[in-house]
C-alpha atoms as a PDB file:
ATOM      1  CA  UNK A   1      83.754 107.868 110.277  1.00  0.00           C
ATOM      2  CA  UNK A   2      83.600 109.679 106.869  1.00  0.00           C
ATOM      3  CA  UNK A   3      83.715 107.495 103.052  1.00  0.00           C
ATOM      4  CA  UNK A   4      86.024 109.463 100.976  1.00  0.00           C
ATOM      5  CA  UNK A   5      87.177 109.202  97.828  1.00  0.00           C
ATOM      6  CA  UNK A   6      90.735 107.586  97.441  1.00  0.00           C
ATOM      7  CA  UNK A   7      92.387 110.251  95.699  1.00  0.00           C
ATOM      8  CA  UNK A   8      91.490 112.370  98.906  1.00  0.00           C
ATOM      9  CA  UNK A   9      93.080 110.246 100.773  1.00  0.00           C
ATOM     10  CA  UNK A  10      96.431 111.495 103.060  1.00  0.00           C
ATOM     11  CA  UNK A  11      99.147 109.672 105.145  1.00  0.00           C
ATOM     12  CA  UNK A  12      98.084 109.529 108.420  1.00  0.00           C
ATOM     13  CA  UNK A  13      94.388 108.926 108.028  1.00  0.00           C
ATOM     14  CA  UNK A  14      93.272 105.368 109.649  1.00  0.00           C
ATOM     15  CA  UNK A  15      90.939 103.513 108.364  1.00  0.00           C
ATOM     16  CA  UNK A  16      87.608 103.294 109.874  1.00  0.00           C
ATOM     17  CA  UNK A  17      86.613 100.080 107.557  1.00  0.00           C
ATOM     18  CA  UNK A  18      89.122  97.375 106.339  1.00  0.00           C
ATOM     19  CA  UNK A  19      89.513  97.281 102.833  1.00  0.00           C
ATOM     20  CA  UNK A  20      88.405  94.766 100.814  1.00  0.00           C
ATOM     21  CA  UNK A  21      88.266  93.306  97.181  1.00  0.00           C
ATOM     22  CA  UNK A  22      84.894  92.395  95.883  1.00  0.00           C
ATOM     23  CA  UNK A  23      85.044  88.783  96.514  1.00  0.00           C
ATOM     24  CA  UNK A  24      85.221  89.918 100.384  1.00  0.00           C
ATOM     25  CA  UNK A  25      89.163  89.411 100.704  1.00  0.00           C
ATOM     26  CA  UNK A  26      90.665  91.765 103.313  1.00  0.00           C
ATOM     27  CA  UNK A  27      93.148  94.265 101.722  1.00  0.00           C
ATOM     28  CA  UNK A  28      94.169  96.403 104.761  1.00  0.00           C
ATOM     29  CA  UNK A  29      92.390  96.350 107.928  1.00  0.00           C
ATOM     30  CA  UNK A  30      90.733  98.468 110.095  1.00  0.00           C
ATOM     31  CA  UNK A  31      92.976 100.850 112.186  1.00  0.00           C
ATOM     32  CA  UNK A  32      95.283 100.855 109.566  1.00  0.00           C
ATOM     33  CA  UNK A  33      97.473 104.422 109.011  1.00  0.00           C
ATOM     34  CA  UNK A  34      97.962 105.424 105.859  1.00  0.00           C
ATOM     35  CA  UNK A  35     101.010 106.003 104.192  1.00  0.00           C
ATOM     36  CA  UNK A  36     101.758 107.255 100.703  1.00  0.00           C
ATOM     37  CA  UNK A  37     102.788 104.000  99.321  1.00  0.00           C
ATOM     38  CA  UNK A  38      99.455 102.200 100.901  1.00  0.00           C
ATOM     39  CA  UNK A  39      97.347 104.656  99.038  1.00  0.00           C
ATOM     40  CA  UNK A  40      99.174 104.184  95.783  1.00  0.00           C
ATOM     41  CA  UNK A  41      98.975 100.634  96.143  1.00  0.00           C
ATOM     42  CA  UNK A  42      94.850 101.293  96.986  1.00  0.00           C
ATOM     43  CA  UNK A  43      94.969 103.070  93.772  1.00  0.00           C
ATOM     44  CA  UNK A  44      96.594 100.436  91.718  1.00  0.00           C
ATOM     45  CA  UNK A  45      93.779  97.984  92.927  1.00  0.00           C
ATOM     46  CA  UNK A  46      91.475 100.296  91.475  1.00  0.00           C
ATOM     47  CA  UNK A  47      89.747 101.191  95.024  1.00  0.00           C
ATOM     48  CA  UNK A  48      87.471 104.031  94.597  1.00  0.00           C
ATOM     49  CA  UNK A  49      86.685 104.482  98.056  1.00  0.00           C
ATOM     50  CA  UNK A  50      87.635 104.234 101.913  1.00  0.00           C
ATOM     51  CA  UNK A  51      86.259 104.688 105.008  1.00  0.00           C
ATOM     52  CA  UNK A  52      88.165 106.740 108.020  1.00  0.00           C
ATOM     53  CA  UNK A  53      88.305 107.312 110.994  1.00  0.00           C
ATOM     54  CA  UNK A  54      86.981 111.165 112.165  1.00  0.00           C
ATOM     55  CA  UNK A  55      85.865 113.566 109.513  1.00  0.00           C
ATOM     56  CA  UNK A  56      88.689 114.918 108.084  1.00  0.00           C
ATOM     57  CA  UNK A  57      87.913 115.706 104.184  1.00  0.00           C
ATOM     58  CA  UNK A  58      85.205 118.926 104.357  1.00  0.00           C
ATOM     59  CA  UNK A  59      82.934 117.490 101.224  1.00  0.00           C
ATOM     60  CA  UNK A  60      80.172 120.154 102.333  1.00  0.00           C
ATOM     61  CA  UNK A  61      80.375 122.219  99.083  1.00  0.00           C
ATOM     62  CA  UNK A  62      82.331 119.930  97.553  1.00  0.00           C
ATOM     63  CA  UNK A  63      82.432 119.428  93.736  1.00  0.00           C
ATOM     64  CA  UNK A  64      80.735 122.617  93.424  1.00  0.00           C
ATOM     65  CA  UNK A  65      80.201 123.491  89.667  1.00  0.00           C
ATOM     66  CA  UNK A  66      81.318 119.679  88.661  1.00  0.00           C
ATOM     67  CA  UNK A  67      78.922 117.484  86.918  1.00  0.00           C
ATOM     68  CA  UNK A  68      78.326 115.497  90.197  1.00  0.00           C
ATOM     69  CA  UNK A  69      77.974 118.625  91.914  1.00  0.00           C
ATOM     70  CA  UNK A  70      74.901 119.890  89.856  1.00  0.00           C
ATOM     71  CA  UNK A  71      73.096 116.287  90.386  1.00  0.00           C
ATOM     72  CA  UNK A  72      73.699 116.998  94.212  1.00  0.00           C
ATOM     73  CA  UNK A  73      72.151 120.555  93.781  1.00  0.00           C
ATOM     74  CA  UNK A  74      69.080 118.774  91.876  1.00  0.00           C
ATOM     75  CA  UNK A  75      67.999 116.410  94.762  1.00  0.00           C
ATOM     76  CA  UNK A  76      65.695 118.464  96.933  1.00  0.00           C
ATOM     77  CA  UNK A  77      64.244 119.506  93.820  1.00  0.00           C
ATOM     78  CA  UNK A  78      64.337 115.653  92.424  1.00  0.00           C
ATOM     79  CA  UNK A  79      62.449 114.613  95.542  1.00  0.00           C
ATOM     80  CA  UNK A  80      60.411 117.416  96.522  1.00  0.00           C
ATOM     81  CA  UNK A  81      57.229 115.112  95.987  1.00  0.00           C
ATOM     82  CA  UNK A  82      58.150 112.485  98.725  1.00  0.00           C
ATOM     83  CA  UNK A  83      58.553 114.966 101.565  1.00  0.00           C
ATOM     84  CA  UNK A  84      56.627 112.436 104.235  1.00  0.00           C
ATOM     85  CA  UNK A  85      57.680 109.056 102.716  1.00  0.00           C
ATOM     86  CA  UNK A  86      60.514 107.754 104.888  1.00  0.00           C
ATOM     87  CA  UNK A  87      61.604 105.309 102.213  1.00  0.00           C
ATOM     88  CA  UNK A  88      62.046 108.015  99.742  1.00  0.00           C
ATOM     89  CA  UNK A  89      63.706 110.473 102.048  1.00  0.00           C
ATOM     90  CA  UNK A  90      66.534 107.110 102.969  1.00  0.00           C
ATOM     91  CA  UNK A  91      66.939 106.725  99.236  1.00  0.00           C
ATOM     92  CA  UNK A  92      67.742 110.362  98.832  1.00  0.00           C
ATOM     93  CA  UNK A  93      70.471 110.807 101.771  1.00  0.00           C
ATOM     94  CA  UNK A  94      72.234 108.245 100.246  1.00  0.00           C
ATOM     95  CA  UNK A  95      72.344 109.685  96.859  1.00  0.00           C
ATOM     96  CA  UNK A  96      73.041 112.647  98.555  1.00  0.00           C
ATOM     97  CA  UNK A  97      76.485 110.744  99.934  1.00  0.00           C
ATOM     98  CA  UNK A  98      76.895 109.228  96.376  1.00  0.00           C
ATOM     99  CA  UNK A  99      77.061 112.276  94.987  1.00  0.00           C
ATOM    100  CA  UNK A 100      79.329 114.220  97.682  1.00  0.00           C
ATOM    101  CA  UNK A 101      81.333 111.302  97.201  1.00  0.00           C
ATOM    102  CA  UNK A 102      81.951 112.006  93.278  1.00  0.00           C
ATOM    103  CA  UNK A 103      81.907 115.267  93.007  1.00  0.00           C
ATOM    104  CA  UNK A 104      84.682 115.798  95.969  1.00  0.00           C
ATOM    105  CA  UNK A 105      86.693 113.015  94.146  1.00  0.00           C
ATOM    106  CA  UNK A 106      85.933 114.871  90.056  1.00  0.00           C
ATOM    107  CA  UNK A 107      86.832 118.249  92.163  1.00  0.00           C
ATOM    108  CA  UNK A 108      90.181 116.796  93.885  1.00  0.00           C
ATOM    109  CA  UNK A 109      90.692 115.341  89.779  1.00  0.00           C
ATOM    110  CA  UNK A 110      90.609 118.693  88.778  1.00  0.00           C
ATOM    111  CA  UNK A 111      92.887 120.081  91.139  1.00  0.00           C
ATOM    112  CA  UNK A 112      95.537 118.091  90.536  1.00  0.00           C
ATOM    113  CA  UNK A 113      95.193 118.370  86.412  1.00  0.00           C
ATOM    114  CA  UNK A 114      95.153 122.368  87.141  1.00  0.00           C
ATOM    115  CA  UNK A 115      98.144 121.864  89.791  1.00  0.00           C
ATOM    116  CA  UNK A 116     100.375 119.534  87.373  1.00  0.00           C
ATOM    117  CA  UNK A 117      99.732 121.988  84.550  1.00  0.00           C
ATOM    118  CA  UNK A 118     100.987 125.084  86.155  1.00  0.00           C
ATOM    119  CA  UNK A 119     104.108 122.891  87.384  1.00  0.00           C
ATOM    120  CA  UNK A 120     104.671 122.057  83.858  1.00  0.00           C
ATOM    121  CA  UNK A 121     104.916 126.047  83.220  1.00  0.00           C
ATOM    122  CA  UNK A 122     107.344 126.585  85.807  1.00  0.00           C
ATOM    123  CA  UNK A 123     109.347 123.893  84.433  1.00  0.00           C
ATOM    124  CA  UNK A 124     109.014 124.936  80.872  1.00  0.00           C
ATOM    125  CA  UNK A 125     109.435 128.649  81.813  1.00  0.00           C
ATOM    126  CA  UNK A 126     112.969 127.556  83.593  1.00  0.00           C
ATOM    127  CA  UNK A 127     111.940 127.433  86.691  1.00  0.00           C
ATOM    128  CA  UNK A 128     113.011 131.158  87.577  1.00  0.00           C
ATOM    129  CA  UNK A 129     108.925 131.840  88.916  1.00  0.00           C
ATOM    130  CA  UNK A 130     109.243 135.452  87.170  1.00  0.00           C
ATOM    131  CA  UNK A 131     113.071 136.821  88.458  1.00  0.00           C
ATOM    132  CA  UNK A 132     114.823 138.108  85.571  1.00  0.00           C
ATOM    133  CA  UNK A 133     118.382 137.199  85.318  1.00  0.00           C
END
């Protein structure tokens, strides 16, 4: 079961955790596949987040060099007082997933602003990707 950000989300992925709005009304349920309409629908209800089923987003080094990403880096460092204290080291793995969360979704935001604007130049270069006529 992973929590990923929704604009990580694929068709095909099922959902670990049924979706719901904040006043606890079920949007999709659990064990629900994905689809590219479901997820732009998700995204049109202004759902940040899902839960799925396996692992299948690698957030490891994810957002690495974002703004989310440096507040990950800074944790060990952020906490490095409450080594022994078990409360401290619970409230730190899950800014720790908080932050994975973010930065993976500011990294994927990224992406897709860098991917649209190099299909823009393709478009606005005619398309030919470099051939000369």
């Amino acid at each position: 079961m992973q929590k990923i950000p929704i604009n990580l989300a694929a068709p095909g992925m099922k959902l670990a955790k049924a979706v719901t709005r904040e006043n606890g009304m079920t949007i999709m349920a659990e064990g629900m596949e994905l689809t590219d309409s479901l997820i732009s629908r998700l995204e049109g209800m202004n759902i940040e987040r899902i839960t799925v089923q396996g692992h299948p987003v690698e957030m490891g080094g994810a957002g690495a060099g974002t703004h989310w990403g440096e507040r990950l880096d800074r944790l060990d460092h952020l906490f490095r007082r409450y080594g022994e204290d078990k409360w401290m080291i619970r409230v730190r793995e899950r800014m720790r997933q908080y932050f994975q969360i973010k930065a993976a979704a500011q990294e994927a935001k990224m992406r897709a602003v860098r991917a649209g604007a190099s299909g823009e130049e393709s478009v606005a270069d005619g398309g030919n990707d470099g051939e000369e006529a």
